[in-house]
C-alpha atoms as a PDB file:
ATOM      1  CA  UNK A   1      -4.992  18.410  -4.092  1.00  0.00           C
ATOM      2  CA  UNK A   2      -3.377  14.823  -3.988  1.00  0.00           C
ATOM      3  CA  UNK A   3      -3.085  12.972  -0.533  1.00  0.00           C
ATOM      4  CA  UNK A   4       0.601  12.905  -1.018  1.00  0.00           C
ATOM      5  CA  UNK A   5       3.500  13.666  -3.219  1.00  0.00           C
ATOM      6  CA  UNK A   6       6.862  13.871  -3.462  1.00  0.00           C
ATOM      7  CA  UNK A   7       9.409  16.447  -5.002  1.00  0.00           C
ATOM      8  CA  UNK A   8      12.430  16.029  -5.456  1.00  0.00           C
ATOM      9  CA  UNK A   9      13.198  13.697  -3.035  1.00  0.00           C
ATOM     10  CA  UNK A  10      16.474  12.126  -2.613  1.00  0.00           C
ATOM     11  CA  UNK A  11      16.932   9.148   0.454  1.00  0.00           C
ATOM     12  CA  UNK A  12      20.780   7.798   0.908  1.00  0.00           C
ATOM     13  CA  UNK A  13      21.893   4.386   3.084  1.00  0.00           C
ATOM     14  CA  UNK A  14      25.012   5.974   4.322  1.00  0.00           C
ATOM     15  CA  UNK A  15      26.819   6.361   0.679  1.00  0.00           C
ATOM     16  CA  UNK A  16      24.428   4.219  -1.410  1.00  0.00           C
ATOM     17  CA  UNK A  17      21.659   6.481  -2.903  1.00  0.00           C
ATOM     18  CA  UNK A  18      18.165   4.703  -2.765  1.00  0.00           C
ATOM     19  CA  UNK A  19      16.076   7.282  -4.226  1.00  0.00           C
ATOM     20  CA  UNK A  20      17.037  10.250  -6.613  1.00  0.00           C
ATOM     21  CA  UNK A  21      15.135  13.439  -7.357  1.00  0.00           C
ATOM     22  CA  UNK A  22      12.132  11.334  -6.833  1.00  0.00           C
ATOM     23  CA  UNK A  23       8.654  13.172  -7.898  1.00  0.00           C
ATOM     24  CA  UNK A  24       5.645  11.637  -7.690  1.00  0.00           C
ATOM     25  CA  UNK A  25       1.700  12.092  -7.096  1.00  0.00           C
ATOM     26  CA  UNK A  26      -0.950  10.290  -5.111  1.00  0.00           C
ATOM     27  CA  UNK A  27      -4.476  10.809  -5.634  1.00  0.00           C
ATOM     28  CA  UNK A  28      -7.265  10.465  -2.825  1.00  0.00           C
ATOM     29  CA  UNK A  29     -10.055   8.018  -3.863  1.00  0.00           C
ATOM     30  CA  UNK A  30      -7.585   6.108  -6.303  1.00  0.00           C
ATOM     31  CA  UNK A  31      -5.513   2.892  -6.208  1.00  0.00           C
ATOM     32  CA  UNK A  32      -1.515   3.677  -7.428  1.00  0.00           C
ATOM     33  CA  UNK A  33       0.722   0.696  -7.902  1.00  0.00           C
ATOM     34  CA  UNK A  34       4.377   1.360  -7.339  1.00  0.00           C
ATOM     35  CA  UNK A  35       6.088  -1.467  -9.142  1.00  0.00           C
ATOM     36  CA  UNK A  36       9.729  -1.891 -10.215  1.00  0.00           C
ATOM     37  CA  UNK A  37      12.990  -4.491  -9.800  1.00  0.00           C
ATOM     38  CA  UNK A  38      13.908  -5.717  -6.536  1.00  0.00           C
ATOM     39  CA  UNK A  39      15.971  -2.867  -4.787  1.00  0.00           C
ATOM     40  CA  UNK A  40      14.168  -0.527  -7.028  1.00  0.00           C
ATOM     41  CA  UNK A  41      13.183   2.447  -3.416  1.00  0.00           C
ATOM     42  CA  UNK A  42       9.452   1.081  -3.542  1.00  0.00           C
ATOM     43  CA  UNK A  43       9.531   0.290   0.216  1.00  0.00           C
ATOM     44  CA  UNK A  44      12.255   3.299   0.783  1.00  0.00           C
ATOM     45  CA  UNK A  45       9.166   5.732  -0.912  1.00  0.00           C
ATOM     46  CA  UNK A  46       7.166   4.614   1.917  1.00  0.00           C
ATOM     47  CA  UNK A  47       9.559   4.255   4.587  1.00  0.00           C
ATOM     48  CA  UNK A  48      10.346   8.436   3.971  1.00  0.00           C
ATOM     49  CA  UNK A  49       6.886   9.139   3.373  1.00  0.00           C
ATOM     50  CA  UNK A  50       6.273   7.949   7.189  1.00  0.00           C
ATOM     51  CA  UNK A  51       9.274   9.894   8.405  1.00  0.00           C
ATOM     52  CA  UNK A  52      11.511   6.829   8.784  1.00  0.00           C
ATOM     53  CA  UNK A  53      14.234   7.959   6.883  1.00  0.00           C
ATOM     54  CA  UNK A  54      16.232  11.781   6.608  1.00  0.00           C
ATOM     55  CA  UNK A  55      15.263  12.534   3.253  1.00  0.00           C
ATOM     56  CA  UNK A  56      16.408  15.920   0.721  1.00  0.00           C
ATOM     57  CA  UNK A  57      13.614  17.217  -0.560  1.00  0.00           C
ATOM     58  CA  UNK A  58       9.880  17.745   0.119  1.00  0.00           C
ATOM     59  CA  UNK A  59       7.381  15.428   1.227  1.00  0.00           C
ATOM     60  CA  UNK A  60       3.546  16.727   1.138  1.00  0.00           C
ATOM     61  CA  UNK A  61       1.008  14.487   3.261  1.00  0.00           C
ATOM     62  CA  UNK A  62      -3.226  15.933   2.697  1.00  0.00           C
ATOM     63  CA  UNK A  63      -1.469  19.150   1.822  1.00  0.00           C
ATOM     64  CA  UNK A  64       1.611  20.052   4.825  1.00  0.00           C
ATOM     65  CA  UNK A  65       4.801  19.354   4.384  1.00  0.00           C
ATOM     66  CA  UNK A  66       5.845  15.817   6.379  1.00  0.00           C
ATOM     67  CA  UNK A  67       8.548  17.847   8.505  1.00  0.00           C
ATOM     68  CA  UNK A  68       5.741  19.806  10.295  1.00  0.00           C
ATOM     69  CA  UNK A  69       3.792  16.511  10.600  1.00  0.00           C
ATOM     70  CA  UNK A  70       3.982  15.102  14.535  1.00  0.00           C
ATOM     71  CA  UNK A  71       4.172  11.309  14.963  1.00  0.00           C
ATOM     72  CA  UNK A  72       1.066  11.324  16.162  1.00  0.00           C
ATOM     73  CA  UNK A  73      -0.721  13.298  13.707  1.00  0.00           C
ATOM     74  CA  UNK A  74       1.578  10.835  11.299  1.00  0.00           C
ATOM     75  CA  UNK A  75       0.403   7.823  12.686  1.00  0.00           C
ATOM     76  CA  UNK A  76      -3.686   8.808  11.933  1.00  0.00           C
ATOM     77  CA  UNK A  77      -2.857   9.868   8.817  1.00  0.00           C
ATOM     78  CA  UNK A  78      -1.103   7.152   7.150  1.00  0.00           C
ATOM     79  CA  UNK A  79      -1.721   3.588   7.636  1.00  0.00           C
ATOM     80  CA  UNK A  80       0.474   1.268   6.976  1.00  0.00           C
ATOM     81  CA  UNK A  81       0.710  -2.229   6.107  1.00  0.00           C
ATOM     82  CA  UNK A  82       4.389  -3.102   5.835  1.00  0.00           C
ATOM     83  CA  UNK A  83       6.001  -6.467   3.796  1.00  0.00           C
ATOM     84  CA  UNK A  84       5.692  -8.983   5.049  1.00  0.00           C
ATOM     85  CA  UNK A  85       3.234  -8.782   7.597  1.00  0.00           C
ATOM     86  CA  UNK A  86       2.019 -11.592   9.592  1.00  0.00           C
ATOM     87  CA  UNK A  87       0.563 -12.959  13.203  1.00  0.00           C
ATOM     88  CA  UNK A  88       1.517 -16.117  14.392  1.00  0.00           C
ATOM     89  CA  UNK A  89       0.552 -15.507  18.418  1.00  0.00           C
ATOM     90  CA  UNK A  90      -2.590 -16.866  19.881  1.00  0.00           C
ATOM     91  CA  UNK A  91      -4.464 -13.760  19.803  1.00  0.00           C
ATOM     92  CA  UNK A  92      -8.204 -13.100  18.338  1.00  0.00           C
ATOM     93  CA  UNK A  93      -8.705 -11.299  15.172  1.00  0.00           C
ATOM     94  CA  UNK A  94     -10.736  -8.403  17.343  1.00  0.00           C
ATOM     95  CA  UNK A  95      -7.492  -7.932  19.656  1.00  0.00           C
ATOM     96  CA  UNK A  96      -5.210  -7.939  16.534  1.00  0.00           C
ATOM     97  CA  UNK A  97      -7.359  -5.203  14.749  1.00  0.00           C
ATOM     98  CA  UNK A  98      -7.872  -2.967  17.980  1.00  0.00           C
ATOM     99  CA  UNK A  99      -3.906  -2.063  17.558  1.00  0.00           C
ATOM    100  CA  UNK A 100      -4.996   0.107  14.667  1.00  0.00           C
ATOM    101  CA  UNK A 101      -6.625   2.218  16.846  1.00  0.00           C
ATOM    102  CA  UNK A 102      -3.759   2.759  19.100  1.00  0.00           C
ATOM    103  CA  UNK A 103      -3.003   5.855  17.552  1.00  0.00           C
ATOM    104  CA  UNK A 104      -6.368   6.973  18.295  1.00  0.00           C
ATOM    105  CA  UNK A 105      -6.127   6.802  22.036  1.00  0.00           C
ATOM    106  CA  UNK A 106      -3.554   8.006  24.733  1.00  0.00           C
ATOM    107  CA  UNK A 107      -1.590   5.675  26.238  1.00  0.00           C
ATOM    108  CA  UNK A 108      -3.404   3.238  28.857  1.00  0.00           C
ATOM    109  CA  UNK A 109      -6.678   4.546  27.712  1.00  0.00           C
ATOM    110  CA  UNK A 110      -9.378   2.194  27.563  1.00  0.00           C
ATOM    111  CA  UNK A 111     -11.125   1.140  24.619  1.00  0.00           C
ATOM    112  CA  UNK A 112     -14.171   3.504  23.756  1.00  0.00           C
ATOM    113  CA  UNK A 113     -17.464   2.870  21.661  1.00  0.00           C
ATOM    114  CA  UNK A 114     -15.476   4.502  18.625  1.00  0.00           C
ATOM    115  CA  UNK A 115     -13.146   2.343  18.930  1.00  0.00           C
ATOM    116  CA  UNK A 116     -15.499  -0.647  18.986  1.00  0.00           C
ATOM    117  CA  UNK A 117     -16.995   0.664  15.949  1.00  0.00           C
ATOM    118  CA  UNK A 118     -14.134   1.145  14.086  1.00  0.00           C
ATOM    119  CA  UNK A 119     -12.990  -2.235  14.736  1.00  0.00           C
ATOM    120  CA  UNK A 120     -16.619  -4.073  13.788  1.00  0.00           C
ATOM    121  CA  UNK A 121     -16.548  -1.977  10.315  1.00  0.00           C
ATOM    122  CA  UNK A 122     -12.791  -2.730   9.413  1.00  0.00           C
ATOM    123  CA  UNK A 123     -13.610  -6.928  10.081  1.00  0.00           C
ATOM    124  CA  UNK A 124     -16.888  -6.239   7.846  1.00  0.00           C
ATOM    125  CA  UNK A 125     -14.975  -4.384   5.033  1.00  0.00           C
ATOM    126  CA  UNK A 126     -12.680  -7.179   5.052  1.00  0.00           C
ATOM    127  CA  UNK A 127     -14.922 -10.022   4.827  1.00  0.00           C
ATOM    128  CA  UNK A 128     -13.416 -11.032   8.512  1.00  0.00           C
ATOM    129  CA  UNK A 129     -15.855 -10.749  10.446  1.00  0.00           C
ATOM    130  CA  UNK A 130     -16.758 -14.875  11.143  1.00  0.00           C
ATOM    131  CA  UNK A 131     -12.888 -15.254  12.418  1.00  0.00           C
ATOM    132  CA  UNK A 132     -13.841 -12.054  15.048  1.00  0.00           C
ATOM    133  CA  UNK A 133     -13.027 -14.332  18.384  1.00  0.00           C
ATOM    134  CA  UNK A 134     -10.605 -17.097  16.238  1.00  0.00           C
ATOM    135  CA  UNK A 135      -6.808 -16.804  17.445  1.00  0.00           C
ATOM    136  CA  UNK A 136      -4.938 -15.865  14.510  1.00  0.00           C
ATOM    137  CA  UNK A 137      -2.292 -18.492  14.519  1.00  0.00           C
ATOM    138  CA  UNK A 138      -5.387 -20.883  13.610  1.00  0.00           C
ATOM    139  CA  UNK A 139      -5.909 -18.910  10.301  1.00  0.00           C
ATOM    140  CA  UNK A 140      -5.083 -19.854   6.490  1.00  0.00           C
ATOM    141  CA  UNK A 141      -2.624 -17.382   5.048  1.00  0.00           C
ATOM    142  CA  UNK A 142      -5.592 -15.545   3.644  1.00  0.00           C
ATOM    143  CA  UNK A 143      -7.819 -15.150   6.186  1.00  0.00           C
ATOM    144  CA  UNK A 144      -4.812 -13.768   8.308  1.00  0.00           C
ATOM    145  CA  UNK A 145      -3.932 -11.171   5.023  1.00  0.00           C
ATOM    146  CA  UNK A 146      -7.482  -9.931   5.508  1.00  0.00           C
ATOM    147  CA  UNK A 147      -7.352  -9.664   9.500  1.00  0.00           C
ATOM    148  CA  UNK A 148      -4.195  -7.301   8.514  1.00  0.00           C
ATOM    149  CA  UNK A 149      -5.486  -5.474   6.068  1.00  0.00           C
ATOM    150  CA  UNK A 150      -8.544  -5.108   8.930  1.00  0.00           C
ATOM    151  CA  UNK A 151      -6.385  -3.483  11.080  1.00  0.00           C
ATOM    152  CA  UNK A 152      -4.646  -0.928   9.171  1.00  0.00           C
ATOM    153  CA  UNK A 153      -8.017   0.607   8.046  1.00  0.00           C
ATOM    154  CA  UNK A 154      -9.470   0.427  11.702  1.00  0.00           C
ATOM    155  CA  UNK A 155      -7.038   3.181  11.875  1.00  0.00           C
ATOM    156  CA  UNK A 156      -9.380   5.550   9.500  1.00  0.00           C
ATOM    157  CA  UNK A 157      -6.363   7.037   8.083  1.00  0.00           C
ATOM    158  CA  UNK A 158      -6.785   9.188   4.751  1.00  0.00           C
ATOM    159  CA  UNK A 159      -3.976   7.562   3.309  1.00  0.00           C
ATOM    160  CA  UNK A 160      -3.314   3.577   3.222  1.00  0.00           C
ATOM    161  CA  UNK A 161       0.292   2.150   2.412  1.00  0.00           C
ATOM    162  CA  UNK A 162       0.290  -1.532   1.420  1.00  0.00           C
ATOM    163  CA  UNK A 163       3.480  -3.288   0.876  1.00  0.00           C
ATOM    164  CA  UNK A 164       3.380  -6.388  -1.292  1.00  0.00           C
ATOM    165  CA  UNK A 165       0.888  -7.629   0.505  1.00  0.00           C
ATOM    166  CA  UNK A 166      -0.176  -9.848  -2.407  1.00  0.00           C
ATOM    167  CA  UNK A 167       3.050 -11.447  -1.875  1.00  0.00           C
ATOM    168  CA  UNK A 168       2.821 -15.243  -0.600  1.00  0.00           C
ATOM    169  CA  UNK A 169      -1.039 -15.246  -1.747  1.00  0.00           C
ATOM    170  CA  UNK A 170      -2.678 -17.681  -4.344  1.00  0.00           C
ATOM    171  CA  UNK A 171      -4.336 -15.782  -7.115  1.00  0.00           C
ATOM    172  CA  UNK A 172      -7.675 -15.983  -5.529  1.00  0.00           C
ATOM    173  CA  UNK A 173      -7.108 -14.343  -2.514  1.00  0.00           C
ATOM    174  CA  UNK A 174      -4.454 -12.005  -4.339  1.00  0.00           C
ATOM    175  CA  UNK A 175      -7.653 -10.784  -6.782  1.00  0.00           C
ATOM    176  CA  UNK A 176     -10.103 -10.404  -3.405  1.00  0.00           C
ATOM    177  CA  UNK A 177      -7.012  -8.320  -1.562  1.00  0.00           C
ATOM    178  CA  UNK A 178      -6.953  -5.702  -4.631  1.00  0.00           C
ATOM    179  CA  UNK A 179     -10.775  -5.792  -4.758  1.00  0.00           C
ATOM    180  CA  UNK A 180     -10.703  -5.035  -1.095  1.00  0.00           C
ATOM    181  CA  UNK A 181      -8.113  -2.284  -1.951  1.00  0.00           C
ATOM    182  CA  UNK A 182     -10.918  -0.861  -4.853  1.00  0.00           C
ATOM    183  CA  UNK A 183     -13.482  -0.920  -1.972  1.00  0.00           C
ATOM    184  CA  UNK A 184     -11.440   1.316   0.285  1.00  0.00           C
ATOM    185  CA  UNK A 185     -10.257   4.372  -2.566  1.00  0.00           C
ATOM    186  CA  UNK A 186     -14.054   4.345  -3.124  1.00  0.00           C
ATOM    187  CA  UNK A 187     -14.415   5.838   0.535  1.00  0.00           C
ATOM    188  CA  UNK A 188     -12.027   8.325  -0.347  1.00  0.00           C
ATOM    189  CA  UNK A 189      -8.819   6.508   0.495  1.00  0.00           C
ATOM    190  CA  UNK A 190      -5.644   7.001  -1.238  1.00  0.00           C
ATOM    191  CA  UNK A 191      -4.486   3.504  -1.132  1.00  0.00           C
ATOM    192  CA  UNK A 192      -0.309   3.070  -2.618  1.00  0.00           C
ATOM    193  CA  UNK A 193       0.165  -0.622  -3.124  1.00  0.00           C
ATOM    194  CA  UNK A 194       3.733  -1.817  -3.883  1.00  0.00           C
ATOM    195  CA  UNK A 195       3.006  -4.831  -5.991  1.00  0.00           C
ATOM    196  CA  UNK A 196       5.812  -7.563  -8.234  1.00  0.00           C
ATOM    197  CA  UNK A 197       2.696  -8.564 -10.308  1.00  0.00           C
ATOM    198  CA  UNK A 198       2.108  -6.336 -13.148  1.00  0.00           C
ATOM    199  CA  UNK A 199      -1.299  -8.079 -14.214  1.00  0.00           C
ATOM    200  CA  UNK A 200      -2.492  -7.150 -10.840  1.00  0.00           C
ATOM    201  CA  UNK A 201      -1.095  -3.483 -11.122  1.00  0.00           C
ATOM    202  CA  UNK A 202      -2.737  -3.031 -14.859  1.00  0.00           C
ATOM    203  CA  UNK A 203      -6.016  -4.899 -13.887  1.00  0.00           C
ATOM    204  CA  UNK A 204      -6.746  -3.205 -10.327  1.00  0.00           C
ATOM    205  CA  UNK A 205      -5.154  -0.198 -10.449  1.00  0.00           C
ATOM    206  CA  UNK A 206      -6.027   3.503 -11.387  1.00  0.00           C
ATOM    207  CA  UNK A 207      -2.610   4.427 -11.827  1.00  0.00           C
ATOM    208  CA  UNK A 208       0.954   3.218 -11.878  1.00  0.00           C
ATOM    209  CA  UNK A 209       4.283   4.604 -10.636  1.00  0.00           C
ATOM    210  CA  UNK A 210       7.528   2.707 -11.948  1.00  0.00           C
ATOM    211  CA  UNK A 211      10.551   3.142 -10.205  1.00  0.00           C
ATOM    212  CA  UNK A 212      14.143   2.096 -11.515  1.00  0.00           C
ATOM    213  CA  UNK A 213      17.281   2.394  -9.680  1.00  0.00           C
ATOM    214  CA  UNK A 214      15.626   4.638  -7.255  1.00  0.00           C
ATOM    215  CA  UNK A 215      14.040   7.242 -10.170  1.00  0.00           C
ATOM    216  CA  UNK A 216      10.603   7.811 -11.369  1.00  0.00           C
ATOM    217  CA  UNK A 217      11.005   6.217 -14.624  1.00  0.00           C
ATOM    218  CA  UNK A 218       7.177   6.483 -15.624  1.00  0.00           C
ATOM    219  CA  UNK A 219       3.801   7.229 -14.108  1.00  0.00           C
ATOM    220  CA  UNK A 220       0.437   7.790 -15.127  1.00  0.00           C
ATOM    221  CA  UNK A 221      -2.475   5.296 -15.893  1.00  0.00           C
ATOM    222  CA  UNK A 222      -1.607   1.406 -16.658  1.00  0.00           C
ATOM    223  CA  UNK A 223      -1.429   1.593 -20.080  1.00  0.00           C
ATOM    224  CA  UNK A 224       0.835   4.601 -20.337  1.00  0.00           C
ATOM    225  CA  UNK A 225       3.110   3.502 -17.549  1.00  0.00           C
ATOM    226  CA  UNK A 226       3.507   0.502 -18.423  1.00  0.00           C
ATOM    227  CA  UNK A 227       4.015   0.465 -21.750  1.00  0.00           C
ATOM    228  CA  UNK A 228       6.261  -1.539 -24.433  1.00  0.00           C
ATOM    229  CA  UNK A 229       9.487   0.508 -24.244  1.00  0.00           C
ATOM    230  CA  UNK A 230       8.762   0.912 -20.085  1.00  0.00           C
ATOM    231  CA  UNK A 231       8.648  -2.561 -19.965  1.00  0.00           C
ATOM    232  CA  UNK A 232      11.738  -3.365 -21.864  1.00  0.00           C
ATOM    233  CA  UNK A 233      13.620  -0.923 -20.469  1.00  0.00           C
ATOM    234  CA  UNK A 234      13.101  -1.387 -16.316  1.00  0.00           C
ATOM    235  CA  UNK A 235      12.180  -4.932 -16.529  1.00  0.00           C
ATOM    236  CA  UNK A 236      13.962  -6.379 -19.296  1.00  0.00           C
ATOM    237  CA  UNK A 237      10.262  -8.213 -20.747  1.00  0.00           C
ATOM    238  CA  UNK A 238       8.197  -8.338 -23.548  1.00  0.00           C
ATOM    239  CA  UNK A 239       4.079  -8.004 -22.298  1.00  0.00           C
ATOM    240  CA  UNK A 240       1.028  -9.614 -23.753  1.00  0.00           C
ATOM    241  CA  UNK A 241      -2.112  -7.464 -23.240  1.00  0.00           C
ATOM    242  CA  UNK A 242      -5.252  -9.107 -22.524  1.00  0.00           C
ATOM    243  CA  UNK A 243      -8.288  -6.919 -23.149  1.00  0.00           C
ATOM    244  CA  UNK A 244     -12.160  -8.109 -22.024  1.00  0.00           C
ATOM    245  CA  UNK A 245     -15.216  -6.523 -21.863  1.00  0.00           C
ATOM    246  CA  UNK A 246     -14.614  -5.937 -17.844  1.00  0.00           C
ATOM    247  CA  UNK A 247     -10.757  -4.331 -17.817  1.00  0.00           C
ATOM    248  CA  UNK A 248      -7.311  -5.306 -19.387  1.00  0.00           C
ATOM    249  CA  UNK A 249      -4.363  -6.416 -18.013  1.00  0.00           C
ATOM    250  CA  UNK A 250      -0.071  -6.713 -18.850  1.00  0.00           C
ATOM    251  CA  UNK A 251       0.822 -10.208 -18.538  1.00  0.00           C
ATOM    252  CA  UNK A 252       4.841 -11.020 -18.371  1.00  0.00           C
ATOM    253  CA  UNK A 253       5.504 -12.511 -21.602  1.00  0.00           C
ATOM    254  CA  UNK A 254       8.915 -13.234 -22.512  1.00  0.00           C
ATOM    255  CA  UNK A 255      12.732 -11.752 -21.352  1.00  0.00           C
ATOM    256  CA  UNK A 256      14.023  -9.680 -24.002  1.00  0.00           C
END
C-alpha cells in the first residue's frame, strides 16, 4: 500500500486548470522527487494533498480517502515543510521545533515528556542539536534549513512534504538536506521533495515524478523518468550522465 496517491485528480484557480487527471504514487520508506517547469502543479500536488484546495478526483493518504481525513488527523499525518520557509524572530531552535508538536496536543496544553522527546530526537536527526538554546535569527541559512526540517519531523508524521527546500542552499548543505531526507524514508517515512535540481533528484532520490503543464508526464525511478526524450520534451535540455562507483546523477547540459 503506498502512503499516498492520487487518481485522477484535477485542481482549477477559478478558470485556469493547475492540475489535470493527475495520477500518481508515493511509496513509504522511499524518497520521490517531483520536479518540473516553474508553474508546472508541484506545490498545487501538495497543497490538495493537505486539503488546501477543492480538488475532482481522489486523494488516498496511508490508505483513506483525504475527504474522510479530519484536520487534525491531517495535520499528524502529513508534515509539511512549505517553500520558502524561514525564521527570522528571536526565538530558540527548541521553541521553533516544539510547534511541530502542536498537532499533537489540545489547545493550551502543556508540553509533556513525549513531547520533549520528540523534540530532542528531531534536533539529533538533524544534526541541530548544538544550536538547541541559539535564537534562530543568529543562524546561517543552513543551520536554520536544518532547525526546519527539525520541526516538521518532531511532528512524527508518516508522510513528510518538502518544498524546495534545497532552494537558496550552497551545494554542501543542499547534499546534507537530501542525506537528511535518505535518513528519514529509512524510518519508514514517505518523504515527497519538490526539487529544480535534477542532479539532486537523480542522485538522492528513489523515484521521480515529472509534472508538465499540470500532467504526470513521467514517473518511475531516475533513470526512467528522467530520461533523454523526458528531458527534451518538459525541459527543453540535453543531460550529461555521470555514473561512479557510489550512484549516478543527470546534470543540465545544454538547451535544445
Amino acid at each position: 500500500m503506498s502512503a499516498l496517491s492520487f487518481r485522477k485528480v484535477s485542481v482549477a484557480y477559478g478558470a485556469r486548470p493547475v492540475l489535470q487527471q493527475a495520477s500518481a504514487e508515493f511509496a513509504k520508506g522511499a524518497v520521490t522527487a517531483i520536479v518540473g517547469p516553474n508553474g508546472a502543479g508541484k506545490t498545487t500536488l501538495f497543497r490538495a494533498a493537505l486539503g488546501l484546495l477543492p480538488v475532482r478526483g481522489e486523494i488516498r493518504i496511508l490508505g483513506n480517502e483525504r475527504k474522510y481525513w479530519s484536520r487534525e488527523g491531517l495535520s499528524r499525518s502529513i508534515a509539511y515543510l512549505p517553500q520558502g520557509a524561514d525564521a527570522h524572530w528571536p526565538i530558540s531552535a527548541k521553541r521553533l521545533v516544539a510547534l511541530g508538536r502542536l498537532p499533537h496536543r489540545k489547545l493550551f496544553a502543556p508540553q509533556t515528556e513525549i513531547d520533549d522527546a520528540a523534540i530532542l530526537n528531531a534536533l539529533d536527526r538533524c544534526e541541530a542539536t548544538e544550536f538547541i538554546d541559539r535564537p534562530i535569527d543568529q543562524l546561517s541559512a543552513g543551520e536554520r534549513s536544518r532547525v526546519l526540517l527539525a520541526r516538521a519531523l518532531a511532528t512524527g508524521a508518516p508522510i513528510l512534504m518538502a518544498d524546495e527546500p534545497a532552494a537558496h542552499l550552497d551545494p554542501a548543505h543542499q547534499i546534507g538536506l537530501m542525506r537528511l531526507l535518505r535518513q528519514e524514508a529509512a524510518r519508514g517515512t514517505a518523504v515527497l521533495v519538490t526539487l529544480h535540481d535534477l542532479a539532486l533528484a537523480s542522485r538522492y532520490c528513489d523515484a521521480v515524478v515529472v509534472i508538465e503543464k499540470g500532467r504526470i508526464a513521467a514517473q518511475g525511478s531516475p533513470e526512467q523518468a528522467l530520461d533523454d526524450a523526458t528531458l527534451a520534451r518538459v525541459f527543453g535540455i540535453k543531460a550529461l550522465r555521470v555514473r561512479e562507483a557510489e550512484g549516478s546523477a543527470v546534470l543540465a547540459w545544454t538547451a535544445l
